[in-house]
C-alpha atoms as a PDB file:
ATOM      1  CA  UNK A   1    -154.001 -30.855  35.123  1.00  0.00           C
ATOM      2  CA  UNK A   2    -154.223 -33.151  31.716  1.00  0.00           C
ATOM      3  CA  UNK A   3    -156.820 -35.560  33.913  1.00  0.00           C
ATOM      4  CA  UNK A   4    -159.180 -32.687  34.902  1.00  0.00           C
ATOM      5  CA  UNK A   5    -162.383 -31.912  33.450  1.00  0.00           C
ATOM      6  CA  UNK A   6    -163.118 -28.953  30.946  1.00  0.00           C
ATOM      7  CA  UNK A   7    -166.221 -27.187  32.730  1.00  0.00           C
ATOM      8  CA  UNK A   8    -167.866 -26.464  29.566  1.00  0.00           C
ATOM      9  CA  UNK A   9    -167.564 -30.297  27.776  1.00  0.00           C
ATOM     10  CA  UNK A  10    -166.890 -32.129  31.034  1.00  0.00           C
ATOM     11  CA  UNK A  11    -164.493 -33.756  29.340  1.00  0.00           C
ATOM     12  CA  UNK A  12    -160.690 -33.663  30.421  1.00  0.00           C
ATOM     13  CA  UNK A  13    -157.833 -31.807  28.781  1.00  0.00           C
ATOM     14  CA  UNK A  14    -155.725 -34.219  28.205  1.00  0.00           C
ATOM     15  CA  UNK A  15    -151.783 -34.654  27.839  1.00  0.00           C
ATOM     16  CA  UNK A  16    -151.219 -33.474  24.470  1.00  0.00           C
ATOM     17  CA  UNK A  17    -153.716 -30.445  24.811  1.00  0.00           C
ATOM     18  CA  UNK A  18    -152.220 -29.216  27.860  1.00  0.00           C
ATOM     19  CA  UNK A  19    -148.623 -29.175  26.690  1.00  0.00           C
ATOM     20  CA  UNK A  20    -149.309 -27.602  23.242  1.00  0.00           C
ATOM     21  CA  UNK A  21    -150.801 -24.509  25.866  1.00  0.00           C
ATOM     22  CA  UNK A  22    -147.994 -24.807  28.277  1.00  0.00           C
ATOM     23  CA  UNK A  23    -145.140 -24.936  25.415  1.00  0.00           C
ATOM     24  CA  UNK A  24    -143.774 -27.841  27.323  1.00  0.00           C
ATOM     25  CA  UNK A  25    -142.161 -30.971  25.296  1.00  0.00           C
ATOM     26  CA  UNK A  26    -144.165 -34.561  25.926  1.00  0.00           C
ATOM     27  CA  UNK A  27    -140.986 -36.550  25.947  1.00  0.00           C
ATOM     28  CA  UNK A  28    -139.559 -34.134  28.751  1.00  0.00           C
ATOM     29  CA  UNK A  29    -142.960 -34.693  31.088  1.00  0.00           C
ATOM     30  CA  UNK A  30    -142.817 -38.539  29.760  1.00  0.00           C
ATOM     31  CA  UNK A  31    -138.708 -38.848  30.487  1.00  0.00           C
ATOM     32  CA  UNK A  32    -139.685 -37.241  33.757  1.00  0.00           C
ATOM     33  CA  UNK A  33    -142.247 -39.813  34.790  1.00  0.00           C
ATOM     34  CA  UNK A  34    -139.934 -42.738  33.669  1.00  0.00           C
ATOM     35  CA  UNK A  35    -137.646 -41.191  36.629  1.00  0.00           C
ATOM     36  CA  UNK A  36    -139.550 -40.367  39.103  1.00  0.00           C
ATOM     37  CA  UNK A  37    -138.904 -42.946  41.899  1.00  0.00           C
ATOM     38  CA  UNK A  38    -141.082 -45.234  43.770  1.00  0.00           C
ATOM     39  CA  UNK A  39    -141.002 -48.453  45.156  1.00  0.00           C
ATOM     40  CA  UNK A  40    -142.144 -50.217  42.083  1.00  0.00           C
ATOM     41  CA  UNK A  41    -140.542 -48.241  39.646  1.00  0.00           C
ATOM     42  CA  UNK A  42    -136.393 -47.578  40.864  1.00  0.00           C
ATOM     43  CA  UNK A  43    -134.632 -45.008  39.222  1.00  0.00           C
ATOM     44  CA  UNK A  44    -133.195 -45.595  35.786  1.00  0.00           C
ATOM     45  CA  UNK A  45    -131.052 -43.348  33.374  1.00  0.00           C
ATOM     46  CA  UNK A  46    -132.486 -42.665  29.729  1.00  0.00           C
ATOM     47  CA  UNK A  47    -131.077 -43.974  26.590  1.00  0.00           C
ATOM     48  CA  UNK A  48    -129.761 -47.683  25.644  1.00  0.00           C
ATOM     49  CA  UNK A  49    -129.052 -50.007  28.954  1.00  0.00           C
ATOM     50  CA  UNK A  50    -125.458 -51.137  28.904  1.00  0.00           C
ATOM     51  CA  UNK A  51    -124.288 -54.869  28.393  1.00  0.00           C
ATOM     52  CA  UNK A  52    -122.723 -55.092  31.974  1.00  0.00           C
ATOM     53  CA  UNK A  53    -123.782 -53.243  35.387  1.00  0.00           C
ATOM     54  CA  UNK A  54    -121.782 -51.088  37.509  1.00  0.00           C
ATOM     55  CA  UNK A  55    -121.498 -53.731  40.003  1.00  0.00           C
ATOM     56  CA  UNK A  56    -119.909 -56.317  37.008  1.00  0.00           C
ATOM     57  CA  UNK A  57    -118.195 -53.646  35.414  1.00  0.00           C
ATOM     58  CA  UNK A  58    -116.461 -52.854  39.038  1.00  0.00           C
ATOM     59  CA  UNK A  59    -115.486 -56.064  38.866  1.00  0.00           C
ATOM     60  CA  UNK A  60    -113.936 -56.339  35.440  1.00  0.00           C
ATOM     61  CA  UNK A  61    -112.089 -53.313  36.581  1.00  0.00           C
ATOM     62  CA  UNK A  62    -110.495 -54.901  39.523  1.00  0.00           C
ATOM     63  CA  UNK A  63    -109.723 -57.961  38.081  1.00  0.00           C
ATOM     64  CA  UNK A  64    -107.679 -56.119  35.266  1.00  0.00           C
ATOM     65  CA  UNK A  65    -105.997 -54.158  38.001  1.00  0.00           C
ATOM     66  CA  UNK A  66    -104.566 -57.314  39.477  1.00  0.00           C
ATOM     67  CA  UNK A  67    -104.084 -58.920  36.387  1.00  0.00           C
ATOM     68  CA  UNK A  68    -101.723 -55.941  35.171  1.00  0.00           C
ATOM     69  CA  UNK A  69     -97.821 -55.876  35.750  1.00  0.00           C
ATOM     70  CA  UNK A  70     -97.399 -52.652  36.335  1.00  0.00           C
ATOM     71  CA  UNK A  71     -97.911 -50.238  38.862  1.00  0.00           C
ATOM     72  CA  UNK A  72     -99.960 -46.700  39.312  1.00  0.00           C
ATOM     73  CA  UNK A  73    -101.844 -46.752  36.339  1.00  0.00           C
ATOM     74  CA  UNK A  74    -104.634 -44.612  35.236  1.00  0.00           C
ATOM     75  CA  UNK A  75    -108.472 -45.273  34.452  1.00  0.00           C
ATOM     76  CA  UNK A  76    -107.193 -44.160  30.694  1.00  0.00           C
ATOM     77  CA  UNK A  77    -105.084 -47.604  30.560  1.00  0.00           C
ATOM     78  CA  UNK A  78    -108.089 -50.146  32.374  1.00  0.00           C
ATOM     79  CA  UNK A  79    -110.593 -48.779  29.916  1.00  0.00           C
ATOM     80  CA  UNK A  80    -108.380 -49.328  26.983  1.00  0.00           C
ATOM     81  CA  UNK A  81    -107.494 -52.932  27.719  1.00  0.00           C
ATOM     82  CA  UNK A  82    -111.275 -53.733  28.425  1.00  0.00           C
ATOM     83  CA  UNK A  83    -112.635 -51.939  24.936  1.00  0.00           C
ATOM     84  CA  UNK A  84    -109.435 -52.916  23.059  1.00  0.00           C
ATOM     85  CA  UNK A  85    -108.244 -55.928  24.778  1.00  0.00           C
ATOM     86  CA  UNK A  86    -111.559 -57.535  25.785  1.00  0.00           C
ATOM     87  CA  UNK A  87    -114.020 -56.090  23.751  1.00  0.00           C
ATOM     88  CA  UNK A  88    -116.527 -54.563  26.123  1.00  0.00           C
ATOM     89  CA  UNK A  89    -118.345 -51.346  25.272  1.00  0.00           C
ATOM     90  CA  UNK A  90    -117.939 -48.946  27.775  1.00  0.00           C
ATOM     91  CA  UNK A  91    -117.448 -45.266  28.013  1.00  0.00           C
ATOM     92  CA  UNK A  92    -114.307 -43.843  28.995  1.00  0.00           C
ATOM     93  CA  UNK A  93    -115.674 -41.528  31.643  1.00  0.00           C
ATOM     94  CA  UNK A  94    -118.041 -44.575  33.417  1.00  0.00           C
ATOM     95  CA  UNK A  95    -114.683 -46.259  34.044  1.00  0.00           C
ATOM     96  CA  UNK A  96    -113.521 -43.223  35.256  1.00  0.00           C
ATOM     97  CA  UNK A  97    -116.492 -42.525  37.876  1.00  0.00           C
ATOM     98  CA  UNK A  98    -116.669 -46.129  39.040  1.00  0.00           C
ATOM     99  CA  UNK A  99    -112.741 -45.733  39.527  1.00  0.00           C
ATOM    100  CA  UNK A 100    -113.269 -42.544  41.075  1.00  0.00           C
ATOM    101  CA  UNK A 101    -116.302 -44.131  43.479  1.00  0.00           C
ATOM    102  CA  UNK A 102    -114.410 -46.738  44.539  1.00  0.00           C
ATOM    103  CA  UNK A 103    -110.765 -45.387  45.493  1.00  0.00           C
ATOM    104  CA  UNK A 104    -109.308 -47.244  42.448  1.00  0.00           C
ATOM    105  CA  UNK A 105    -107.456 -44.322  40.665  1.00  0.00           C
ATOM    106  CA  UNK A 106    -104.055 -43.987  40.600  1.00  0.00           C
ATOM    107  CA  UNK A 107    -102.477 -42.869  43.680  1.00  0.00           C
ATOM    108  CA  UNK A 108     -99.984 -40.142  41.800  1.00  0.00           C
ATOM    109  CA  UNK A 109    -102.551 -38.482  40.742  1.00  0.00           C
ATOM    110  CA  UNK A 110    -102.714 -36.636  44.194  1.00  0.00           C
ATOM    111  CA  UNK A 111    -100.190 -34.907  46.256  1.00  0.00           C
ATOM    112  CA  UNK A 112     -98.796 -37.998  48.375  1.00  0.00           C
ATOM    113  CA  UNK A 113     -98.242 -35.611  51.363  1.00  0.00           C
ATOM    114  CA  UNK A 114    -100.639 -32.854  52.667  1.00  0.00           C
ATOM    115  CA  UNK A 115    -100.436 -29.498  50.659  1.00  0.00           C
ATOM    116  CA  UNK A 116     -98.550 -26.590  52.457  1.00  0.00           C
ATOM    117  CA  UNK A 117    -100.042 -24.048  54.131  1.00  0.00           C
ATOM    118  CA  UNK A 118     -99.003 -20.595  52.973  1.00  0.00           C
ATOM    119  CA  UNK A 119     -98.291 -19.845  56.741  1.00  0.00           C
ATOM    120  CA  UNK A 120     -94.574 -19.363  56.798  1.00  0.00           C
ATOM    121  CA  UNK A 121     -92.765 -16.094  56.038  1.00  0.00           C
ATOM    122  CA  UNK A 122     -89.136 -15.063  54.055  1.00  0.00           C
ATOM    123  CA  UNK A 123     -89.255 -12.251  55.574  1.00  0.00           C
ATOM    124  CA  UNK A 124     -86.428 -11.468  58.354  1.00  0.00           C
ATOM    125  CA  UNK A 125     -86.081  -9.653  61.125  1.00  0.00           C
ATOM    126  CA  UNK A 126     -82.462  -8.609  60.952  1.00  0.00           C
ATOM    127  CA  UNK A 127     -79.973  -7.737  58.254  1.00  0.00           C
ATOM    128  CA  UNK A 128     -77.298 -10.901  57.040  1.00  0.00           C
ATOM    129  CA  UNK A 129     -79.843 -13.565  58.181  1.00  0.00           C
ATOM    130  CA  UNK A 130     -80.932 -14.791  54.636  1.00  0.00           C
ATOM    131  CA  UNK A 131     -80.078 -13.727  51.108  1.00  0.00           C
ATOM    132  CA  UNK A 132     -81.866 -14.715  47.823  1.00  0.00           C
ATOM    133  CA  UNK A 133     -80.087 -15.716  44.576  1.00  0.00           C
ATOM    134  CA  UNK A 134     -81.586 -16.215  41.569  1.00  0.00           C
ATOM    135  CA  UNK A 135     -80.975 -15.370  37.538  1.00  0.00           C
ATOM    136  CA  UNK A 136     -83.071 -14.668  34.688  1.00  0.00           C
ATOM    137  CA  UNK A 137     -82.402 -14.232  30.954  1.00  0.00           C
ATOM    138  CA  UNK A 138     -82.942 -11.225  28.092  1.00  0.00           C
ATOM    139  CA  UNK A 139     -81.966 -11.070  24.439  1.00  0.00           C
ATOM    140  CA  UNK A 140     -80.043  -8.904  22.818  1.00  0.00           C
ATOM    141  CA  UNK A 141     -80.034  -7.856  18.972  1.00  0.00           C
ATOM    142  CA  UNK A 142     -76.445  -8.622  18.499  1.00  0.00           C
ATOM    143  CA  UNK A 143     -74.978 -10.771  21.538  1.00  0.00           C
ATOM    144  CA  UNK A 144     -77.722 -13.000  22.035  1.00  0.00           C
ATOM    145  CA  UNK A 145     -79.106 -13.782  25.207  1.00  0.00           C
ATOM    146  CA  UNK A 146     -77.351 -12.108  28.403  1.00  0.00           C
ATOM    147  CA  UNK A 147     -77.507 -13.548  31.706  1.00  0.00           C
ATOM    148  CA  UNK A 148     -78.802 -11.347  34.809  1.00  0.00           C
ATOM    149  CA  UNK A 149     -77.672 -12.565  37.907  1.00  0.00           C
ATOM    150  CA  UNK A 150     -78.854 -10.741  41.594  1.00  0.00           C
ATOM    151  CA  UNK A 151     -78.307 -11.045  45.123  1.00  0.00           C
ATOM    152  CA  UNK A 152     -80.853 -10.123  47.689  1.00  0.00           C
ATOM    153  CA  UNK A 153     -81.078  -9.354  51.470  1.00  0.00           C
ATOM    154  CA  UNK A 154     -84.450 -10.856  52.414  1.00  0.00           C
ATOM    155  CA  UNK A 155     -85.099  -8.614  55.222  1.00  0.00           C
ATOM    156  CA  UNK A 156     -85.141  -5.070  53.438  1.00  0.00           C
ATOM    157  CA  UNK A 157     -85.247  -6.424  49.600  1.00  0.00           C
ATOM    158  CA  UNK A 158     -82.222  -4.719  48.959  1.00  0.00           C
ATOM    159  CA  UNK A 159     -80.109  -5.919  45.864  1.00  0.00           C
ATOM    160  CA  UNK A 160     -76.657  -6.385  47.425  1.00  0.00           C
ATOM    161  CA  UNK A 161     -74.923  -7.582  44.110  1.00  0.00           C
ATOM    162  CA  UNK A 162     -75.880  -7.949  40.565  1.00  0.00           C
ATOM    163  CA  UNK A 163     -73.987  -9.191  37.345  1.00  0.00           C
ATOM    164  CA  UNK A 164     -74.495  -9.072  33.344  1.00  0.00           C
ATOM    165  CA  UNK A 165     -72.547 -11.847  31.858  1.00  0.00           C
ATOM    166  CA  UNK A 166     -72.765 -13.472  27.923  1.00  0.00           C
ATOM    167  CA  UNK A 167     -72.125 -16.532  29.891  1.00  0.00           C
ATOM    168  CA  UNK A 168     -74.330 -18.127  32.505  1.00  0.00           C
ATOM    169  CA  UNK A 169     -72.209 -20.387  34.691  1.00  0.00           C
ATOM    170  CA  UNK A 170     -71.483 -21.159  37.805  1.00  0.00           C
ATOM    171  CA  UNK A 171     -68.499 -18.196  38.255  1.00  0.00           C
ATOM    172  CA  UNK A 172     -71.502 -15.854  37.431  1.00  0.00           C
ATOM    173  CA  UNK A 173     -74.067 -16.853  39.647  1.00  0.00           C
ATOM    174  CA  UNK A 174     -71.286 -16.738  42.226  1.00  0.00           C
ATOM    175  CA  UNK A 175     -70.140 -13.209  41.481  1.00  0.00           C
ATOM    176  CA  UNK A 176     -73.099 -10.876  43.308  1.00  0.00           C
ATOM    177  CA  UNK A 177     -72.826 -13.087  46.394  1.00  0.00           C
ATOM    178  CA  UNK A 178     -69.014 -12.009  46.512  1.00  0.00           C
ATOM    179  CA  UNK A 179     -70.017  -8.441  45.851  1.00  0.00           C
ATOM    180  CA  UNK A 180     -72.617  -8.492  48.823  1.00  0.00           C
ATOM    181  CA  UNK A 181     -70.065 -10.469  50.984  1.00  0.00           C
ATOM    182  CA  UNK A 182     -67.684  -7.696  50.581  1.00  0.00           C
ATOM    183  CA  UNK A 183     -69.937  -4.977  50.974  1.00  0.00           C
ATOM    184  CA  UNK A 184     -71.749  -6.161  53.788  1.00  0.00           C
ATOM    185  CA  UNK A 185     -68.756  -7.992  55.981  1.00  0.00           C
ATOM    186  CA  UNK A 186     -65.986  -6.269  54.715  1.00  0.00           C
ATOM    187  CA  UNK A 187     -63.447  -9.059  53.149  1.00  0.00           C
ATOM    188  CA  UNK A 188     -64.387 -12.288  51.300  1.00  0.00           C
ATOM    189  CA  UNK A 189     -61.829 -14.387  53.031  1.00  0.00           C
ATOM    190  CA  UNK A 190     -62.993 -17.569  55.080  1.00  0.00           C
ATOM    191  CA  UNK A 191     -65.508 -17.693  57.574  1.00  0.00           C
ATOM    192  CA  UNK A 192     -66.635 -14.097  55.782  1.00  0.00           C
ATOM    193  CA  UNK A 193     -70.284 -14.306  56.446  1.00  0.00           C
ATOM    194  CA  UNK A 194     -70.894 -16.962  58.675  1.00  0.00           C
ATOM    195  CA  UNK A 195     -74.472 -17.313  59.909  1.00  0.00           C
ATOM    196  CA  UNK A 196     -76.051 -16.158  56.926  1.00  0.00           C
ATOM    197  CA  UNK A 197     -78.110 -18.446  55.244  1.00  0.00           C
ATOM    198  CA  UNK A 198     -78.351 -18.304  50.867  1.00  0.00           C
ATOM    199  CA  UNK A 199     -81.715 -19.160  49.585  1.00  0.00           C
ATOM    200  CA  UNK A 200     -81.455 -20.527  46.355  1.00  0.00           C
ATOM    201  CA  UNK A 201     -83.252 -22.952  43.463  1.00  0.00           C
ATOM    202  CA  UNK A 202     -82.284 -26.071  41.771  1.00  0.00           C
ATOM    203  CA  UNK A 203     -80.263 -24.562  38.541  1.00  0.00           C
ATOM    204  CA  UNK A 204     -77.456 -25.973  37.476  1.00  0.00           C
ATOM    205  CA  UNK A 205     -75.222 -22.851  38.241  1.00  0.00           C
ATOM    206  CA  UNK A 206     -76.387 -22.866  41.968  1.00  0.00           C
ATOM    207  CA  UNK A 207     -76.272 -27.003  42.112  1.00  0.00           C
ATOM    208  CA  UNK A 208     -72.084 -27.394  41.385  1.00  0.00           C
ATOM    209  CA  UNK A 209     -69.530 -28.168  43.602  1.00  0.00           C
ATOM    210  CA  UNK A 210     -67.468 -24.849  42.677  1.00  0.00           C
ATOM    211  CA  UNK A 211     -70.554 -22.529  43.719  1.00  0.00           C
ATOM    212  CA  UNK A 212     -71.683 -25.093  46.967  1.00  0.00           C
ATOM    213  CA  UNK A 213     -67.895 -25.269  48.121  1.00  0.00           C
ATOM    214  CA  UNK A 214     -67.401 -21.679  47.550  1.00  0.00           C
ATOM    215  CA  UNK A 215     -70.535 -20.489  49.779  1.00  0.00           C
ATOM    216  CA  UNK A 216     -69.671 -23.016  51.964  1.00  0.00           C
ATOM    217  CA  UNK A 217     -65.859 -21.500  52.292  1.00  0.00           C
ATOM    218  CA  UNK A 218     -67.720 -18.042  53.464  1.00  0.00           C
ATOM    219  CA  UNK A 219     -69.765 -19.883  56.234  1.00  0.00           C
ATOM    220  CA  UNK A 220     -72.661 -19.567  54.119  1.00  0.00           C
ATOM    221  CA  UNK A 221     -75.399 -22.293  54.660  1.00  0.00           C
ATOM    222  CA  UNK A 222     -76.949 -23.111  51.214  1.00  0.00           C
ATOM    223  CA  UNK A 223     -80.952 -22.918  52.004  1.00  0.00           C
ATOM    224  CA  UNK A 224     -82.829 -24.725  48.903  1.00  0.00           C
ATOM    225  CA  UNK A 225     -86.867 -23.857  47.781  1.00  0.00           C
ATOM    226  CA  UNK A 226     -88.842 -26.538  47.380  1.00  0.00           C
ATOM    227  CA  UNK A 227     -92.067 -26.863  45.457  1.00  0.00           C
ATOM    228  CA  UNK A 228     -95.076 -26.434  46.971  1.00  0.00           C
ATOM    229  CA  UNK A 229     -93.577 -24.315  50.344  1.00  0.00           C
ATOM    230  CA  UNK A 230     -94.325 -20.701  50.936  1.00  0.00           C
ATOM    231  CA  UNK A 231     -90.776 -20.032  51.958  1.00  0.00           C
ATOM    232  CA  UNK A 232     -89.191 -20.285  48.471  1.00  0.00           C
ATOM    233  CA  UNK A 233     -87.362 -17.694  46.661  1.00  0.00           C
ATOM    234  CA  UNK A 234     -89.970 -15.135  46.467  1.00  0.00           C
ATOM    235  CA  UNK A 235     -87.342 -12.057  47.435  1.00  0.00           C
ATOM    236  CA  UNK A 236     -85.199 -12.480  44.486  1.00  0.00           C
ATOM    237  CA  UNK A 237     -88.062 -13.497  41.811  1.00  0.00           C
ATOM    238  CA  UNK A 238     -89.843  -9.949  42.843  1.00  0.00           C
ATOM    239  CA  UNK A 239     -87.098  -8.164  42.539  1.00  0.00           C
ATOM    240  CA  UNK A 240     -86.919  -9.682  38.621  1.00  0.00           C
ATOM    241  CA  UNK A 241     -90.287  -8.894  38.068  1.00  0.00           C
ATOM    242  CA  UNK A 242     -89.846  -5.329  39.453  1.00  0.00           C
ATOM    243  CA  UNK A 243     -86.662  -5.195  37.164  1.00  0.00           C
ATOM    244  CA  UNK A 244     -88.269  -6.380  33.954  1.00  0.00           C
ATOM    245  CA  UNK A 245     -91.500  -4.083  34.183  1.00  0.00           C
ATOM    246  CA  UNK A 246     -89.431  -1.107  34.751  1.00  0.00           C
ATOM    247  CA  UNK A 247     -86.606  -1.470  32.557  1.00  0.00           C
ATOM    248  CA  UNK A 248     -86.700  -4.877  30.293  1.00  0.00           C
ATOM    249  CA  UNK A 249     -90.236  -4.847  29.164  1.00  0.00           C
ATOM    250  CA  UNK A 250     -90.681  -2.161  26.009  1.00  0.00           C
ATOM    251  CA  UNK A 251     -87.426  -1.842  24.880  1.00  0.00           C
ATOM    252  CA  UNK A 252     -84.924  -3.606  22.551  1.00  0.00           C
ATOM    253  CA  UNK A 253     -81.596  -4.087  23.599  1.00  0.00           C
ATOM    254  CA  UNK A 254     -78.720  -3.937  21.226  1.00  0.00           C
ATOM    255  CA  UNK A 255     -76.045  -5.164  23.635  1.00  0.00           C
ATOM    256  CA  UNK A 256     -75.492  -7.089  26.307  1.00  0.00           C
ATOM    257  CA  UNK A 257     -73.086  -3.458  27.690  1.00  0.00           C
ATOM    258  CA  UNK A 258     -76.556  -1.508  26.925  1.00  0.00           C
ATOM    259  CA  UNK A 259     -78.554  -4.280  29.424  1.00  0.00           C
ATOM    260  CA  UNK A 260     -75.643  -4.105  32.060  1.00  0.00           C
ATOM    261  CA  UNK A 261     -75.664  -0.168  31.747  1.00  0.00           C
ATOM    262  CA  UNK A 262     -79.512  -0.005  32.506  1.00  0.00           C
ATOM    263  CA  UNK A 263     -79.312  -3.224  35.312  1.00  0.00           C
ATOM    264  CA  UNK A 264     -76.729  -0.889  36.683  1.00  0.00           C
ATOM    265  CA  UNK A 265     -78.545   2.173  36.930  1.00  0.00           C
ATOM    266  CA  UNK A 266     -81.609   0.540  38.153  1.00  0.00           C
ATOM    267  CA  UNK A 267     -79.763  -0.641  40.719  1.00  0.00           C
ATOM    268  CA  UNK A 268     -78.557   2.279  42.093  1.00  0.00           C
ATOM    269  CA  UNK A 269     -82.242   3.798  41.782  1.00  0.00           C
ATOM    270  CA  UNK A 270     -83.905   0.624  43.537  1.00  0.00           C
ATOM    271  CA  UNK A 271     -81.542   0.569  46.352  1.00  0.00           C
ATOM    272  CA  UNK A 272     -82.242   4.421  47.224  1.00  0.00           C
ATOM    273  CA  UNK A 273     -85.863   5.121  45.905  1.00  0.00           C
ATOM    274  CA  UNK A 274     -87.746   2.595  45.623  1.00  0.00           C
ATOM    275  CA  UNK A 275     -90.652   2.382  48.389  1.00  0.00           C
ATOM    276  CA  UNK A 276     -91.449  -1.215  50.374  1.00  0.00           C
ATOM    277  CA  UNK A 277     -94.294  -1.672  52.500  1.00  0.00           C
ATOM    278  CA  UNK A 278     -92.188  -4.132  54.259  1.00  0.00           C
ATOM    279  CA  UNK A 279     -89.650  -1.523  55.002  1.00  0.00           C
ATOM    280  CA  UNK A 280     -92.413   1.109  56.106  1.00  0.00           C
ATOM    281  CA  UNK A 281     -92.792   2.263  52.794  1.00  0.00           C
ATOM    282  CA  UNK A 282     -88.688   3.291  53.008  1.00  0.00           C
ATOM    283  CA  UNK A 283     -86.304   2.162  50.476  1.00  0.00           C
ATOM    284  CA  UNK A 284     -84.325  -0.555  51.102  1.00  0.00           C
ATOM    285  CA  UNK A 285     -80.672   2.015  51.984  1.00  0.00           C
ATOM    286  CA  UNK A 286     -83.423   4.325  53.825  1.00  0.00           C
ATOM    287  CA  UNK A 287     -84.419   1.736  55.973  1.00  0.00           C
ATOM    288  CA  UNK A 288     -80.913  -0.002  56.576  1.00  0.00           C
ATOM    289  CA  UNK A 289     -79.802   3.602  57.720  1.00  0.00           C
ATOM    290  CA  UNK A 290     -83.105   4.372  59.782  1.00  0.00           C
ATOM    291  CA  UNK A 291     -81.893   0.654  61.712  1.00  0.00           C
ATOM    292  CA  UNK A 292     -78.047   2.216  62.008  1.00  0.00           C
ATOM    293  CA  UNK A 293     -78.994   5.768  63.370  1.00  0.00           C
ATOM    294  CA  UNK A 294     -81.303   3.585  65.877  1.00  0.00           C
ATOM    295  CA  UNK A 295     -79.017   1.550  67.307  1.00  0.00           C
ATOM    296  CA  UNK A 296     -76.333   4.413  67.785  1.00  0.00           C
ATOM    297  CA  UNK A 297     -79.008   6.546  69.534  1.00  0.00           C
END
């Protein structure tokens, strides 16, 4: 438009003229024809032109990988040695994108195996097959911290042992397994509850020989979560969340006997009232005694 002709002057606009009408910048419509590319003009990037070019820069890159001793390290570490070390100019981030471009980066910066699908279920399809353990902590005015320990039967959600203790070790982490084991089998001697599997994390309490060789003694097969898995220990950490929304969250405890009173009582409450849409939108007893009256039919 700058290089057409006014139809009154016959003379034309021109550049200036036209972008004072327009409210458009010069150096934007001049920047812009700097980049346009053609043939005899190849695109270039505004501002100063760096000492060395990608393609020598990509190999100043390289050669410090090789030259390094070590192992696995970062685009952070290259770029230092070459502004530090050697002098050159360059920008973090260009190290970083020619690293990037060029597969360089270090290798643990990825997963090294495929991520897992969250495909898989914890969910079972008869009573005893899998239990959840897990613990969790909540302060107290005057005793501190208090340890809440649970056990949980995957396939209904149902909390088949629980425990308050000052102390959490490996004897209380153990203790609402041997409630459910009693409750559900009948006796806690050996062989008790063989066939059931105990989903568990890494802690400490759940990692000794006293609690492994104990589970072990009851024919219990220890079943570990791993990161990154969609069978993990999702039962028992729901239940926690479900426990501290209705009854930890909002209110000071003064004992650890006032936080084992109200664990106690939600308990109970959970166990007989409290809806699952697994379970059919029963509670966890109503649907363990809709199974029972089903199979006696």
């Amino acid at each position: 438009m700058s290089r057409e002709a006014s139809p009154t002057t016959g003379k034309a606009y021109g550049v200036q003229r036209v972008c004072t009408t327009c409210l458009f910048p010069r150096s934007t419509l001049y920047a812009q024809e700097q980049r346009t590319v053609t043939p005899e003009r190849p695109a270039a990037k505004r501002g100063p032109k760096p000492a060395f070019s990608d393609e020598q820069l990509l190999d100043l890159i390289k050669a410090d990988l090789e030259a390094s001793p070590f192992s696995g390290e970062g685009h952070r570490k290259v770029w230092a040695r070459l502004k530090y070390g050697s002098g050159i100019a360059v920008s973090r981030k260009r190290v970083l994108r020619i690293m990037r471009e060029h597969n360089l980066l270090s290798p643990y910066r990825q997963p090294q195996s495929p991520p897992s699908e969250h495909k898989g279920t914890i969910t079972t399809e008869a009573p005893n097959v899998m239990w959840g353990v897990d613990g969790t902590k909540v302060f107290t005015a005057e005793d501190g911290q208090a340890w809440i320990f649970t056990a949980m039967e995957h396939w209904n959600a149902e909390c088949v042992g629980w425990h308050v203790t000052k102390k959490g070790d490996r004897f209380a982490a153990l203790e609402p397994v041997a409630q459910g084991v009693l409750a559900q089998f009948g006796h806690v001697g050996q062989d008790a509850a063989r066939g059931l599997a105990l989903r568990m994390d890494h802690g400490t309490q759940y990692l000794s020989d006293h609690f492994q060789n104990q589970v072990k003694f009851w024919g219990i097969a220890p079943s570990f979560a791993f990161l990154e898995q969609p069978q993990t220990n999702g039962v028992a950490e729901r239940f926690f969340r479900t426990l501290k929304e209705q009854v930890i969250y909002g209110r000071a405890f003064r004992t650890i006997a006032e936080v084992r009173q109200a664990v106690g009582e939600f308990v109970q409450q959970y166990n007989q009232s409290w809806r699952i849409e697994k379970n059919g939108f029963l509670s966890p007893e109503q649907r363990r005694e809709a199974v029972a009256l089903k199979a006696a039919a």
